[in-house]
N, C-alpha and C. Protein backbone atom coordinates (compact mmCIF):
# COMPACT_ATOMS: atom_id res chain seq x y z
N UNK A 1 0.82 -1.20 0.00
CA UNK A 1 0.00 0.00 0.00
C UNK A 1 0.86 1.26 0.00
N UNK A 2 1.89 1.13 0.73
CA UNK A 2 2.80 2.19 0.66
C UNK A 2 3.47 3.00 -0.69
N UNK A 3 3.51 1.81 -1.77
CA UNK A 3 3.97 2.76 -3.22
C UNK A 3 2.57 3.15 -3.85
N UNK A 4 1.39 2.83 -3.94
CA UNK A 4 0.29 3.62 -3.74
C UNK A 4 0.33 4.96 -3.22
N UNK A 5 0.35 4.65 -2.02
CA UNK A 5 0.27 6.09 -1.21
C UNK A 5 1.56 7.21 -2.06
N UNK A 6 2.51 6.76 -2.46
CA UNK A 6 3.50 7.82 -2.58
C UNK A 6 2.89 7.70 -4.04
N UNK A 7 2.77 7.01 -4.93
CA UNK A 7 1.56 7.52 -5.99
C UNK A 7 0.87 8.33 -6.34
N UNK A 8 -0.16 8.08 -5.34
CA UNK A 8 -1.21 8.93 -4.97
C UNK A 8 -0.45 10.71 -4.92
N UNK A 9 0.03 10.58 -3.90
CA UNK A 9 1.12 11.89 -3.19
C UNK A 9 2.02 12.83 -4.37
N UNK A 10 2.27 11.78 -5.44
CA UNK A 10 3.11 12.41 -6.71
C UNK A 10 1.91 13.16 -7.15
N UNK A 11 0.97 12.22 -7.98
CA UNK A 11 -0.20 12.85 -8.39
C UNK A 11 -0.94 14.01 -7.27
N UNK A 12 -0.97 14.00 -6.40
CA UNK A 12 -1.84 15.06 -6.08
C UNK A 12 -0.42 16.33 -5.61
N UNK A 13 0.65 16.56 -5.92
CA UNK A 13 1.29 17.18 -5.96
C UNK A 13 1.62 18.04 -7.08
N UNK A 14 1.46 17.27 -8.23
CA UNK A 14 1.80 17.36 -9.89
C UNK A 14 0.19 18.23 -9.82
N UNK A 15 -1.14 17.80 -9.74
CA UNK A 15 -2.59 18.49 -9.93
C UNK A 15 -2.86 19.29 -9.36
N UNK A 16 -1.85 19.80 -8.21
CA UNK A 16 -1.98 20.72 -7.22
C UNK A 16 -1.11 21.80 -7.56
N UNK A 17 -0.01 21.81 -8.44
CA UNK A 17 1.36 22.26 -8.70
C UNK A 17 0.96 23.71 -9.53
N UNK A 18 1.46 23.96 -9.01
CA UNK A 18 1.77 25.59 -10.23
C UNK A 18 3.12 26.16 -10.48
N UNK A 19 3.16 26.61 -12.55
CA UNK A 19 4.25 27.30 -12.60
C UNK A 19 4.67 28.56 -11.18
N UNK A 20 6.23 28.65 -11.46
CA UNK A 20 6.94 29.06 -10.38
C UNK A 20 8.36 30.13 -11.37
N UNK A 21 7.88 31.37 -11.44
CA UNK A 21 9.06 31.62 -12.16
C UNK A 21 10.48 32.14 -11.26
N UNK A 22 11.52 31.03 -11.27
CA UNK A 22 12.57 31.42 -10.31
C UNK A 22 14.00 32.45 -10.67
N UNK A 23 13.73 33.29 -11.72
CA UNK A 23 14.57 33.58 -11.96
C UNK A 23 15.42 33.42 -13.23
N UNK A 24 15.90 31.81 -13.49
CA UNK A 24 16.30 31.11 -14.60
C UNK A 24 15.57 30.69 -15.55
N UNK A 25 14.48 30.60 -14.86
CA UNK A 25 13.03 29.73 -16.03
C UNK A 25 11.83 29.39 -15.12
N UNK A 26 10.91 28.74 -15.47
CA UNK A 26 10.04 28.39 -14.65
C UNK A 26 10.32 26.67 -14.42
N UNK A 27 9.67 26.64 -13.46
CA UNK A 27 9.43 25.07 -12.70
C UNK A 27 8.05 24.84 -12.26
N UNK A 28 7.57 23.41 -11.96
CA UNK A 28 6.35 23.06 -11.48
C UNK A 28 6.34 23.18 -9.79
N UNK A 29 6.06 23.80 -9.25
CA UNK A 29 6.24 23.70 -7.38
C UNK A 29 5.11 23.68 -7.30
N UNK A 30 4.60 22.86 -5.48
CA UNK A 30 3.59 22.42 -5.12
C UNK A 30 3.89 22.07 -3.55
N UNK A 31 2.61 22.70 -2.91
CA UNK A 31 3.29 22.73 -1.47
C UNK A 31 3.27 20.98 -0.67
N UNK A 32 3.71 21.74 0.08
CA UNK A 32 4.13 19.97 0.69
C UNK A 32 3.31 19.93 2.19
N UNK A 33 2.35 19.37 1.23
CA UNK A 33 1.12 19.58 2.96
C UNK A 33 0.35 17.49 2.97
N UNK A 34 2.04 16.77 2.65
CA UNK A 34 1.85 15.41 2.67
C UNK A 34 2.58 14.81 4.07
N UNK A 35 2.47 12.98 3.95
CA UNK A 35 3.55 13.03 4.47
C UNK A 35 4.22 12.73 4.13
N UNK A 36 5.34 12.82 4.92
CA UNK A 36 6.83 13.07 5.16
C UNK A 36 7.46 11.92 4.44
N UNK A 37 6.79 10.98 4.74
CA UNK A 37 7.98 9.78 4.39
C UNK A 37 7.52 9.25 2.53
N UNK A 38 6.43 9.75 2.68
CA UNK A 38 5.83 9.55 0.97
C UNK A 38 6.75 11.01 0.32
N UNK A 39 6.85 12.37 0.70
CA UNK A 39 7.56 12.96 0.11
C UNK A 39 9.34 12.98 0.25
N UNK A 40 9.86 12.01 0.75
CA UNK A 40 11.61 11.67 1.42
C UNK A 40 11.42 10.90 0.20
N UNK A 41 10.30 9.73 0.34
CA UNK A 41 10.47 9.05 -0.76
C UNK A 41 10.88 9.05 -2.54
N UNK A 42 9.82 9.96 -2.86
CA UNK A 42 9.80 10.92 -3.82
C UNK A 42 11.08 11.60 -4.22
N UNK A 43 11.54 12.54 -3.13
CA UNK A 43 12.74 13.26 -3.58
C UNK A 43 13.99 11.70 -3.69
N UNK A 44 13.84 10.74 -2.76
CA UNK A 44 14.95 9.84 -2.83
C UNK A 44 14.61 9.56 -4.33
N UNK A 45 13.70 9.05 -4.57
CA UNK A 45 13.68 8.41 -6.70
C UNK A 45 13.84 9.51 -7.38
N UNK A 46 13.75 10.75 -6.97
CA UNK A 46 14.33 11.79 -8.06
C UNK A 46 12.95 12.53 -8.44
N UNK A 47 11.85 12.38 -7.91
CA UNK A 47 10.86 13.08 -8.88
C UNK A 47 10.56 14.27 -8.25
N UNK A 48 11.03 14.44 -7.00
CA UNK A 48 10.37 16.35 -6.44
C UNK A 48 12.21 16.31 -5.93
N UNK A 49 12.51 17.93 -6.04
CA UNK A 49 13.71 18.33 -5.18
C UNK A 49 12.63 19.24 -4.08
N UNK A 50 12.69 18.44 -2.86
CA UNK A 50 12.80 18.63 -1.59
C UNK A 50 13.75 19.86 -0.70
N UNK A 51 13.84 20.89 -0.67
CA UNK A 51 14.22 21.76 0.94
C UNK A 51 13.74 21.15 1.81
N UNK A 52 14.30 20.98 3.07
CA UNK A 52 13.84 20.74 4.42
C UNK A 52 13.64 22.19 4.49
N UNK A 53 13.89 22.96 4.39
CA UNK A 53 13.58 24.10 5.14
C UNK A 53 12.46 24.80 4.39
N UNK A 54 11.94 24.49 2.99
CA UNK A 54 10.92 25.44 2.36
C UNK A 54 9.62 24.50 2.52
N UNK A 55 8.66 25.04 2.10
CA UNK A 55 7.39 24.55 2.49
C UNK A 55 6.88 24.10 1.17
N UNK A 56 7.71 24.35 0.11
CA UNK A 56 7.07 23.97 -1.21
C UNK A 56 8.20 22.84 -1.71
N UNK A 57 7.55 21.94 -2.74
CA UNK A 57 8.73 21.22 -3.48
C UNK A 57 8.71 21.16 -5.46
N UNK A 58 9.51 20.98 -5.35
CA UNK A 58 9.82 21.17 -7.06
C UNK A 58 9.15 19.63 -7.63
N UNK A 59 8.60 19.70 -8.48
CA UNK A 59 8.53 18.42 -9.58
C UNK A 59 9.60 18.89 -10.23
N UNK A 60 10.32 17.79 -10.59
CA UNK A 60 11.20 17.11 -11.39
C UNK A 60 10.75 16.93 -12.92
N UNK A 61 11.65 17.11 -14.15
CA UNK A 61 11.18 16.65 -15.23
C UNK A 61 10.72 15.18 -15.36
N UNK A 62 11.66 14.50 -14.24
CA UNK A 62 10.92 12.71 -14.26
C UNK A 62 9.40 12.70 -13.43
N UNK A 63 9.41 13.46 -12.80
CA UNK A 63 8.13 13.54 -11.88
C UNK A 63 7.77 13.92 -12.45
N UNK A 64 7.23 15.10 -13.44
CA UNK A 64 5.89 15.66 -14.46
C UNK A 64 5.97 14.17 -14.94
N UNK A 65 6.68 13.69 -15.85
CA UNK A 65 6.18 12.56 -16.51
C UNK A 65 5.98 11.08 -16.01
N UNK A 66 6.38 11.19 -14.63
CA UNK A 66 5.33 9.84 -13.69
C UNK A 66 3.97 10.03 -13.40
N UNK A 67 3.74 11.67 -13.45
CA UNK A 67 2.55 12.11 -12.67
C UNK A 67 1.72 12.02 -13.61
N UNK A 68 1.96 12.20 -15.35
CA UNK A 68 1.16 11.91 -16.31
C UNK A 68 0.97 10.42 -16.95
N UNK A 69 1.80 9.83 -16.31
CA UNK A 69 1.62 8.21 -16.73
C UNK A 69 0.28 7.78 -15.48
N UNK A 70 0.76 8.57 -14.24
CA UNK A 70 -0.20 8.25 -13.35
C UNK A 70 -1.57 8.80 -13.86
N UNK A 71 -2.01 10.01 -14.07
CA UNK A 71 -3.21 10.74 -14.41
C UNK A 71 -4.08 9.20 -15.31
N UNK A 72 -2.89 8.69 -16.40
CA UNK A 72 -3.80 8.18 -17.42
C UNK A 72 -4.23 6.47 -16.27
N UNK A 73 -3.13 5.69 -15.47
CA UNK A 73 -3.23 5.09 -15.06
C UNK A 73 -4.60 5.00 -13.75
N UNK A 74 -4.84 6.23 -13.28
CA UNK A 74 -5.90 6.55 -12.33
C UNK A 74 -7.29 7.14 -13.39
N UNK A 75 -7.16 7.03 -14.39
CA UNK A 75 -8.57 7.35 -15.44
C UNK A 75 -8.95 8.77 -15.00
N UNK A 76 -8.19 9.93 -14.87
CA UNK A 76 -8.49 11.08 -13.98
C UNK A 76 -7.96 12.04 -15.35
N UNK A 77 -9.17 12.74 -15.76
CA UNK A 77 -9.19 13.57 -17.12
C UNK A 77 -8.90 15.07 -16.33
């Protein structure tokens, strides 16, 4: 159930996400109001870069495109 849950957690991070213009370009950020060990998880496979100290996290170019394999995999238009 646990890679579910961090599943779940990608996707509702990625549908929750908004451009972010930082300066260099834009990015997908999305706050981090999960838990903890589903988003450690996440940043460990590479799909959000994680701050401990900020309240928001980055999708990853591999994370936009898990989160859209997920969208089609969860039938969610």
């Amino acid at each position: 159930m646990k890679d579910q849950i961090d599943e779940l957690t990608l996707l509702l991070l990625y549908l929750t996400s908004f451009k972010d213009d930082y300066g260099l370009g834009e990015a997908q950020r999305s706050w981090k109001g999960y838990p903890f060990e589903s988003l450690n998880e996440l940043s460990k496979n590479n799909l959000i870069l994680d701050s401990k100290r900020s309240k928001s996290v980055y999708l990853t170019d591999d994370g936009i495109e898990e989160a859209k394999k997920l969208i089609k995999k969860y039938h969610i238009k």
